[in-house]
Protein backbone atom coordinates (compact mmCIF):
# COMPACT_ATOMS: atom_id res chain seq x y z
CA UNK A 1 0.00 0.00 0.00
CA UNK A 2 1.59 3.18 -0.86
CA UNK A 3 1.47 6.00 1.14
CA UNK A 4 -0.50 8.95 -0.39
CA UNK A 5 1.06 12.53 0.18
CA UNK A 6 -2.61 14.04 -1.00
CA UNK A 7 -5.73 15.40 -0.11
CA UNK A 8 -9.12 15.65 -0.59
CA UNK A 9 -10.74 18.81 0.35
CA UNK A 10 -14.69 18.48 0.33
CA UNK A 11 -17.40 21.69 1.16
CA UNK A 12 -19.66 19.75 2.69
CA UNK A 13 -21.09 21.31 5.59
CA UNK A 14 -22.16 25.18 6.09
CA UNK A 15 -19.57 27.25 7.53
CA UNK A 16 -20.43 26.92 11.05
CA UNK A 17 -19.22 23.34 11.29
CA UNK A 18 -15.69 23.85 12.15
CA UNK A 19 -14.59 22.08 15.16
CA UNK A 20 -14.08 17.91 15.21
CA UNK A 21 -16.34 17.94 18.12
CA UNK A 22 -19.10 18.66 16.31
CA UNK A 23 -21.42 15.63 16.04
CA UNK A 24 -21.90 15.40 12.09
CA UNK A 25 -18.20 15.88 11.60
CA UNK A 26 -18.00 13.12 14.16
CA UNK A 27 -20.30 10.64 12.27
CA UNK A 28 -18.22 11.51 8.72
CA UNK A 29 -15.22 10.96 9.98
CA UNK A 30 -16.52 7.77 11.19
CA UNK A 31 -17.95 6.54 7.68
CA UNK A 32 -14.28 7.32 6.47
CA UNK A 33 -12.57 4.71 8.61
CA UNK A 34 -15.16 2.33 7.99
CA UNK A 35 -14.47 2.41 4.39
CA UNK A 36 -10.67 2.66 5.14
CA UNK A 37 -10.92 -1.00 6.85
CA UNK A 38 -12.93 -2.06 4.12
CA UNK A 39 -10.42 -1.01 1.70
CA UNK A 40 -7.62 -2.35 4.12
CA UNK A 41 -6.40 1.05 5.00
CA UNK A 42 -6.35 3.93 6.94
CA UNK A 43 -7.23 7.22 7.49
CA UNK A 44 -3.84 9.23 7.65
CA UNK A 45 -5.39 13.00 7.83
CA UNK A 46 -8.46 14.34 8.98
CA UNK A 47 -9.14 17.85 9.56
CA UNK A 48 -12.32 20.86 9.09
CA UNK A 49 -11.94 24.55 8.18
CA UNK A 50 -15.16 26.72 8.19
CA UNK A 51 -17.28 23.30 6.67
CA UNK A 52 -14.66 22.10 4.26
CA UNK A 53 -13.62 18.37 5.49
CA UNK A 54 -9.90 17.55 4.54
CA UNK A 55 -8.97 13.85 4.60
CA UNK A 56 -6.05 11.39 2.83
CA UNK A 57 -5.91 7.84 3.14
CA UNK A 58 -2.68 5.34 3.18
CA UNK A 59 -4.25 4.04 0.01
CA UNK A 60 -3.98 5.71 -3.68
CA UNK A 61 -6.56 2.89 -5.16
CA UNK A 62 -8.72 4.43 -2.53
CA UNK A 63 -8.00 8.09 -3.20
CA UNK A 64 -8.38 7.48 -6.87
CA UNK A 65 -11.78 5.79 -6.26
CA UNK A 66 -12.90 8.88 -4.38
CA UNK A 67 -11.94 11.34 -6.95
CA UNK A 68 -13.90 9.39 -9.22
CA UNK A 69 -17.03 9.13 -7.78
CA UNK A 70 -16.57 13.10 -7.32
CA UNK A 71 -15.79 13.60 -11.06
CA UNK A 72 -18.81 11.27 -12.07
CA UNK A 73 -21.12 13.50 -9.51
CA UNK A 74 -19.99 16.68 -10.76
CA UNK A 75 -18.33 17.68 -7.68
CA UNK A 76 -15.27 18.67 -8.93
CA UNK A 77 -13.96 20.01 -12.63
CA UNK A 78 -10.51 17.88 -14.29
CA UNK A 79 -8.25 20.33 -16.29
């Protein structure tokens, strides 16, 4: 597994969410180790600034998989 030195950076709560106490942030974070042992990883980075969630995984399949599903959703724009 190689060890990814990226991140994702996702705007997916309002502004106001910006402390890892919060209880949503709590529950996403969460969800991303769960799919981190499914994928037989972990969850290296995980972090919040004024509702943008920034996370990495050990695991570039993963990472790439992500990005993907973003791209397909129209989340975010490939130059």
């Amino acid at each position: 597994m190689k060890k990814t030195p990226w991140f994702i950076e996702i705007d997916l709560f309002s502004p106001k969410v910006d402390s890892l106490d919060d209880p949503a942030l709590i529950s996403f974070r969460e969800l991303l180790e769960d799919v981190a042992e499914e994928y037989g990883c972990d969850l290296i980075s995980f972090d919040i600034d004024k509702g943008t969630v920034i996370f990495s995984f050990d695991s570039d399949e993963l990472m790439a998989e992500i990005l993907n599903i973003l791209q397909s959703d129209g989340k975010i724009i490939s130059k």
